[in-house]
N, C-alpha and C. Protein backbone atom coordinates (compact mmCIF):
# COMPACT_ATOMS: atom_id res chain seq x y z
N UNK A 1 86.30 -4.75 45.91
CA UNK A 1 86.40 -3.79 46.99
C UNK A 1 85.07 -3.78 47.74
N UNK A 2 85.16 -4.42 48.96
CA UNK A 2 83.35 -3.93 49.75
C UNK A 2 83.40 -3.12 49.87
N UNK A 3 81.95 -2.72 49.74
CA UNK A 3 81.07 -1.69 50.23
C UNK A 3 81.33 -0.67 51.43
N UNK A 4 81.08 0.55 51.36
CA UNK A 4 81.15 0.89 52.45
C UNK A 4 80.07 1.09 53.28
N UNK A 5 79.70 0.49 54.96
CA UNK A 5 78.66 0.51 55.18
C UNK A 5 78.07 2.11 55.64
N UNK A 6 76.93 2.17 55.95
CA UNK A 6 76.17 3.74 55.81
C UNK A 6 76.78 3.95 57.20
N UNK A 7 76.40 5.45 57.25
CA UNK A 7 77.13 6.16 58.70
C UNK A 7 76.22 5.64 59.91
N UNK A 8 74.72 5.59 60.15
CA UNK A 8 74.05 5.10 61.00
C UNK A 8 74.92 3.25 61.76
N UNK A 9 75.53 2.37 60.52
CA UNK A 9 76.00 1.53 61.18
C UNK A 9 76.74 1.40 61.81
N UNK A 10 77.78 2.75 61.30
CA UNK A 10 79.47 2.60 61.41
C UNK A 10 79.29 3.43 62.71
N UNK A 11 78.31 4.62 62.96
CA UNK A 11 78.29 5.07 64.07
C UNK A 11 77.61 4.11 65.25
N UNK A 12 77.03 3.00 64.69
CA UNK A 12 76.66 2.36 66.06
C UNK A 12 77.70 1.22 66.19
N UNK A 13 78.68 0.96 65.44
CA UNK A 13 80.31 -0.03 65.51
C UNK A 13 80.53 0.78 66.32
N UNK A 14 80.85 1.96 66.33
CA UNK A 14 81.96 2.77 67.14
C UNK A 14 81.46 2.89 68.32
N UNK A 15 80.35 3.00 68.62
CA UNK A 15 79.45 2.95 69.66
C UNK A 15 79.87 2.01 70.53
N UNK A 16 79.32 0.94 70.05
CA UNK A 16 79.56 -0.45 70.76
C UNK A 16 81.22 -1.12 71.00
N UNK A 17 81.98 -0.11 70.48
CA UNK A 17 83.47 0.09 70.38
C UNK A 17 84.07 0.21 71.55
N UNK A 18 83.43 1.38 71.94
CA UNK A 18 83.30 2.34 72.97
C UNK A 18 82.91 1.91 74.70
N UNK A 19 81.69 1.49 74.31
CA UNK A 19 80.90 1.16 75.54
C UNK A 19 81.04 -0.74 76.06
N UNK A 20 81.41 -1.60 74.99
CA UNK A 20 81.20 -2.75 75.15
C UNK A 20 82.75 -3.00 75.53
N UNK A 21 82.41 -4.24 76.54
CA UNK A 21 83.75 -4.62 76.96
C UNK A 21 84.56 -5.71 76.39
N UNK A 22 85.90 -5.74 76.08
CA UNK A 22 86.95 -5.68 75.21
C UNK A 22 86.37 -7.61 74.81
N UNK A 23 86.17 -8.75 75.90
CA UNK A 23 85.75 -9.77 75.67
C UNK A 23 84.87 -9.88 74.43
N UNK A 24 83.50 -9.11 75.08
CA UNK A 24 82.46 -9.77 74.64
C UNK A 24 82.62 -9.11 72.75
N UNK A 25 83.22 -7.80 72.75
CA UNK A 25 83.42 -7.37 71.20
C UNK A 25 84.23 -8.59 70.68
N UNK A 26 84.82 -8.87 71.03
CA UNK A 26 85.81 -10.10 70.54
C UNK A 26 85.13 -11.19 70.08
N UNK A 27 84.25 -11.51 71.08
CA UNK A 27 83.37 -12.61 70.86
C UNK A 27 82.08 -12.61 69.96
N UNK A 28 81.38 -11.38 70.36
CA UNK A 28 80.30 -11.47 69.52
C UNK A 28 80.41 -9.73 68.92
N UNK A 29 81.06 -8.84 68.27
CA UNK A 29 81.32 -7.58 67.92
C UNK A 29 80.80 -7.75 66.42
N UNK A 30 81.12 -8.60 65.92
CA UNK A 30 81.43 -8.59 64.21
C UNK A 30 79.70 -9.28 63.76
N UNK A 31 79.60 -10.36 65.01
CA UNK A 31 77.69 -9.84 64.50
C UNK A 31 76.70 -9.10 64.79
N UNK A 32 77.66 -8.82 66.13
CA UNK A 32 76.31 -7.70 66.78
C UNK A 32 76.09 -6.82 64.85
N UNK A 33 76.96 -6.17 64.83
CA UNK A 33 77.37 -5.68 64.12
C UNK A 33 76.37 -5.89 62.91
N UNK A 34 76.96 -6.74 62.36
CA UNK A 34 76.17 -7.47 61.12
C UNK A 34 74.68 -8.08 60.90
N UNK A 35 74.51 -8.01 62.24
CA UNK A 35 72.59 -8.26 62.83
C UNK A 35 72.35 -6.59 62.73
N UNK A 36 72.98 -5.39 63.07
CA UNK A 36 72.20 -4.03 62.98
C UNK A 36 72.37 -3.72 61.88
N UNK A 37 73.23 -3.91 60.76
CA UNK A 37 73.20 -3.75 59.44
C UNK A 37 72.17 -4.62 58.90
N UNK A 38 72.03 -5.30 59.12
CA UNK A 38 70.53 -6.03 57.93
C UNK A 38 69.56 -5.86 58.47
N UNK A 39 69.53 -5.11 60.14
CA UNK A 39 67.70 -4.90 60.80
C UNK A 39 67.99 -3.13 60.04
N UNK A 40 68.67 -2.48 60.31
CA UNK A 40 69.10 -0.83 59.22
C UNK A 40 68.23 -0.85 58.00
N UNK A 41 68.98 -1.81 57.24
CA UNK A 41 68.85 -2.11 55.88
C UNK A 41 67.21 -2.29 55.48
N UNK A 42 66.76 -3.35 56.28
CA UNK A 42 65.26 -3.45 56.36
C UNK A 42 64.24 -2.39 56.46
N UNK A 43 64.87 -1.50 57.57
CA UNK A 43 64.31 -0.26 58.22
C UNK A 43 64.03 0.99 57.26
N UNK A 44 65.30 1.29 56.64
CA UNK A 44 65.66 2.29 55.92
C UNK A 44 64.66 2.53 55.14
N UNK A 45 64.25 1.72 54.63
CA UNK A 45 63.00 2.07 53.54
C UNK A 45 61.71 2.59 53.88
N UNK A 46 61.63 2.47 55.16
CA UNK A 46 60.49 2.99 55.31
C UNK A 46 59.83 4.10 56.09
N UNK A 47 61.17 4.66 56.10
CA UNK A 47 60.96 6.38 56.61
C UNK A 47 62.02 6.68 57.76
N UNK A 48 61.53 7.98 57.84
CA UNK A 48 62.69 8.80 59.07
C UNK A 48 62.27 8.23 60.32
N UNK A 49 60.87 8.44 60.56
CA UNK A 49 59.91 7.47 62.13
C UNK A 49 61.05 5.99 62.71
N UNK A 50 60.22 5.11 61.30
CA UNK A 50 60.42 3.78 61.51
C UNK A 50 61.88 3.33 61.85
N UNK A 51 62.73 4.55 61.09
CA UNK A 51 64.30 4.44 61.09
C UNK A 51 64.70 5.15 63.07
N UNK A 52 64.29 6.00 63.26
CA UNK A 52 64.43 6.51 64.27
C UNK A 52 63.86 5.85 65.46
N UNK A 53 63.02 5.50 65.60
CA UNK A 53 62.42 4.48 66.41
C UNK A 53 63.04 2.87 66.47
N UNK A 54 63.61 2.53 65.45
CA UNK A 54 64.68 1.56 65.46
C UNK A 54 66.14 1.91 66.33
N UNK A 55 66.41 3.04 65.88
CA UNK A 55 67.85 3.74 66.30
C UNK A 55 68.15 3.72 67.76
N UNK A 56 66.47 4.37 68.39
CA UNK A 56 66.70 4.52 69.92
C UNK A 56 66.59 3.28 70.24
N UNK A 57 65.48 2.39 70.07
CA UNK A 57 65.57 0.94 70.26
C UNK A 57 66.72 0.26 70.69
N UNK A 58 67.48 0.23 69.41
CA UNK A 58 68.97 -0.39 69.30
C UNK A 58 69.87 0.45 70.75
N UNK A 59 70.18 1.90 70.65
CA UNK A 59 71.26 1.79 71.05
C UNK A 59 70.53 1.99 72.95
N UNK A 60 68.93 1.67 73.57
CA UNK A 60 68.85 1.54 74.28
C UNK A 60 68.85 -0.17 74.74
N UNK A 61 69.10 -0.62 73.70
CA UNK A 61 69.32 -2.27 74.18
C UNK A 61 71.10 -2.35 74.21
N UNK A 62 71.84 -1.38 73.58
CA UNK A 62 73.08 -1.23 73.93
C UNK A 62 73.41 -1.06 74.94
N UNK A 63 72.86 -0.01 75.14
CA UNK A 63 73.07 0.60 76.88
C UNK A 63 72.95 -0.36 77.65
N UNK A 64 72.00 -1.12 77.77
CA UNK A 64 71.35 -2.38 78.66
C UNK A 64 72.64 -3.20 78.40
N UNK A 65 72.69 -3.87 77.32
CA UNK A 65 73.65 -4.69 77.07
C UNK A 65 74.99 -4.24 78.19
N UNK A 66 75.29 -3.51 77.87
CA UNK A 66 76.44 -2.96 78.19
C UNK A 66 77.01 -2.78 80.10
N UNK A 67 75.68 -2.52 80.37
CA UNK A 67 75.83 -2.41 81.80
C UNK A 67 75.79 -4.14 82.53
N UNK A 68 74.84 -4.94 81.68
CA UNK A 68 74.96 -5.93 82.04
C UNK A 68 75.89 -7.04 81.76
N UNK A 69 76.87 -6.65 81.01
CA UNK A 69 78.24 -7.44 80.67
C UNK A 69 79.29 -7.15 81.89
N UNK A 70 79.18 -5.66 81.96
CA UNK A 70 79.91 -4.84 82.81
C UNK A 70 79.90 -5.65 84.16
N UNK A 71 78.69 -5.60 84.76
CA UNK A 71 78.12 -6.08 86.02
C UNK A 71 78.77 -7.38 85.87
N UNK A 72 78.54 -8.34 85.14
CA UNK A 72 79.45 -9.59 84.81
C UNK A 72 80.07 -9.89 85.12
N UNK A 73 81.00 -8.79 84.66
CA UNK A 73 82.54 -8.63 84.30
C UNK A 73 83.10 -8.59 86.28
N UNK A 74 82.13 -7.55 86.49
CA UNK A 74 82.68 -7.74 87.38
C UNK A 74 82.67 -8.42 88.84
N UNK A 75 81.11 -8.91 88.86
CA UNK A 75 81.29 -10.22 89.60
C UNK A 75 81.89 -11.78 89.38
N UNK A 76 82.13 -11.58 88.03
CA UNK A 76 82.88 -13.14 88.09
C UNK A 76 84.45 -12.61 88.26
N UNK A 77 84.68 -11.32 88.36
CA UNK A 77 85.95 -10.99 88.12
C UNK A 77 86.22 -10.03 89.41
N UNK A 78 86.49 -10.16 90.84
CA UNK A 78 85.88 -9.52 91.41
C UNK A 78 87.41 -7.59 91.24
N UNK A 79 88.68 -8.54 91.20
CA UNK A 79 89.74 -7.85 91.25
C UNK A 79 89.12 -6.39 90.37
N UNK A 80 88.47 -6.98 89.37
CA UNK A 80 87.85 -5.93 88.18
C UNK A 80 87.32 -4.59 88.68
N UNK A 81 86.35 -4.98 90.42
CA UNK A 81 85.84 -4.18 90.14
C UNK A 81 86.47 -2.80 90.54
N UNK A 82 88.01 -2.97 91.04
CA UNK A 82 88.56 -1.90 91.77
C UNK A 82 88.88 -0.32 90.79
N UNK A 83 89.03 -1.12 89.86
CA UNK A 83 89.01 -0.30 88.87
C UNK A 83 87.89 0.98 88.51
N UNK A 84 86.90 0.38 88.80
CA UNK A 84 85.57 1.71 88.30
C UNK A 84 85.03 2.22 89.61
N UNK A 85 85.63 1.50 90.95
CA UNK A 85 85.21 2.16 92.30
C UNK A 85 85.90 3.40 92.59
N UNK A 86 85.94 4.57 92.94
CA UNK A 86 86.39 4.97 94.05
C UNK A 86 86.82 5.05 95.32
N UNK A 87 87.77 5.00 95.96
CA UNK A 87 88.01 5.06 97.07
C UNK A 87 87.09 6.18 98.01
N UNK A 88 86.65 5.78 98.94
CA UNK A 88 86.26 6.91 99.60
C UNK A 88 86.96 8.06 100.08
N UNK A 89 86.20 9.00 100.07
CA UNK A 89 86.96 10.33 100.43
C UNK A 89 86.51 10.49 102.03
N UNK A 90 87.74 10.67 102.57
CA UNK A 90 87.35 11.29 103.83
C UNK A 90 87.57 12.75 104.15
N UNK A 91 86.58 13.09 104.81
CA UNK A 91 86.57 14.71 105.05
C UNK A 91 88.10 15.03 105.20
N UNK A 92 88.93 16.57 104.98
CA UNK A 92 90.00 17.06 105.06
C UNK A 92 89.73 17.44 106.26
N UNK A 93 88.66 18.17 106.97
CA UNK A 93 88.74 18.57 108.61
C UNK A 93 88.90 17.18 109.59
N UNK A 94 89.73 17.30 110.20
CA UNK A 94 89.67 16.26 111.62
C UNK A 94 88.28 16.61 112.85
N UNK A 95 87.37 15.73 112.09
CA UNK A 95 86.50 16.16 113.10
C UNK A 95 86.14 15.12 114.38
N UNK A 96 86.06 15.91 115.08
CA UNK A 96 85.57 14.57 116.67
C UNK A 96 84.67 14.46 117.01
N UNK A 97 84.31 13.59 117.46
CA UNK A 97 83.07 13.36 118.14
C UNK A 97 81.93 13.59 118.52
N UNK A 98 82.55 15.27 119.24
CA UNK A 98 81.60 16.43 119.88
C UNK A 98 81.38 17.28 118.82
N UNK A 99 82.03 17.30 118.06
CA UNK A 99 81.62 18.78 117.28
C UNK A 99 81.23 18.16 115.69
N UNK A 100 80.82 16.33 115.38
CA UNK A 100 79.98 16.28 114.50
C UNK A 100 78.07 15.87 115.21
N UNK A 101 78.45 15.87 116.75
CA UNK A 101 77.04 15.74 117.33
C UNK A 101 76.68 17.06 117.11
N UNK A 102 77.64 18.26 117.49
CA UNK A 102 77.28 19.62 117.46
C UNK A 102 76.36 19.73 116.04
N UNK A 103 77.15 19.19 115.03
CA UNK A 103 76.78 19.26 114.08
C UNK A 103 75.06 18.74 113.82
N UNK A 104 75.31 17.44 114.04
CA UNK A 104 74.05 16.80 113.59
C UNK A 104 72.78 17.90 114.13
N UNK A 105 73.20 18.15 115.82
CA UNK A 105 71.75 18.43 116.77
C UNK A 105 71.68 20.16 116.04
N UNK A 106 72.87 20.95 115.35
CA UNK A 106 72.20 22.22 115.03
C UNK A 106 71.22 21.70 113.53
N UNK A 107 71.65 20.64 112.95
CA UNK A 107 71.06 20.30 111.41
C UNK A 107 69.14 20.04 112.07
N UNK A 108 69.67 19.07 113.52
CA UNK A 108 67.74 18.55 113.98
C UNK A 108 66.89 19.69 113.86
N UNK A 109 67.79 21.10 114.43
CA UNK A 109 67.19 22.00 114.92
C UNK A 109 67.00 23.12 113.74
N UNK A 110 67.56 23.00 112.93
CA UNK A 110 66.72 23.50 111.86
C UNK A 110 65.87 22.76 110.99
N UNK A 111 65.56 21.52 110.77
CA UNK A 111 65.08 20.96 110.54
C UNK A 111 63.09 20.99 111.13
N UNK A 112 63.46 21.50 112.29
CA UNK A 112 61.93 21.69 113.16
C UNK A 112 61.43 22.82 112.56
């Protein structure tokens, strides 16, 4: 029966569960994985600091990781990126012409 690994790992699996995109877990998930369990393992021994200072380390190279797969993802993929855009919102008032100059020149004029 293996081991069960400690909560610090299993919470950074789920992590990278979470945030990493469905490819690259596929591809490289099971060592990311297994590379933060034996840098953990190393760590652990030598205090709350050394352990904590590892922790943010890690899951700020996650973050990084993560945005830059993303970005990837979605320039080689461009259809991708419609998905995490928004459409723009256009104002609900019908405004014209005159009355967003109105607008702008009362904004100049408090502005002075």
């Amino acid at each position: 029966m293996p081991r069960r690994l400690p909560w610090p790992v299993r919470l950074f699996g789920l992590t990278a569960r979470v945030l990493l995109p469905g490819a690259f877990r596929q591809e490289f998930g099971a060592e990311h994985l297994a590379t933060f369990a034996d840098q953990y393992r190393s760590h652990r021994h030598q205090g709350v600091l050394p352990v904590a200072r590892f922790w943010l380390r890690e899951v700020a190279g996650l973050l990084a990781t993560t945005g830059r797969e993303y970005r990837e993802m979605i320039h080689n993929r461009p259809h991708m990126a419609a998905r995490w855009r928004r459409p723009l919102q256009t104002p609900k008032k019908n405004w014209d012409m005159l009355s967003t100059l109105r607008s702008d020149l009362a904004y100049a004029v408090r502005m002075i």
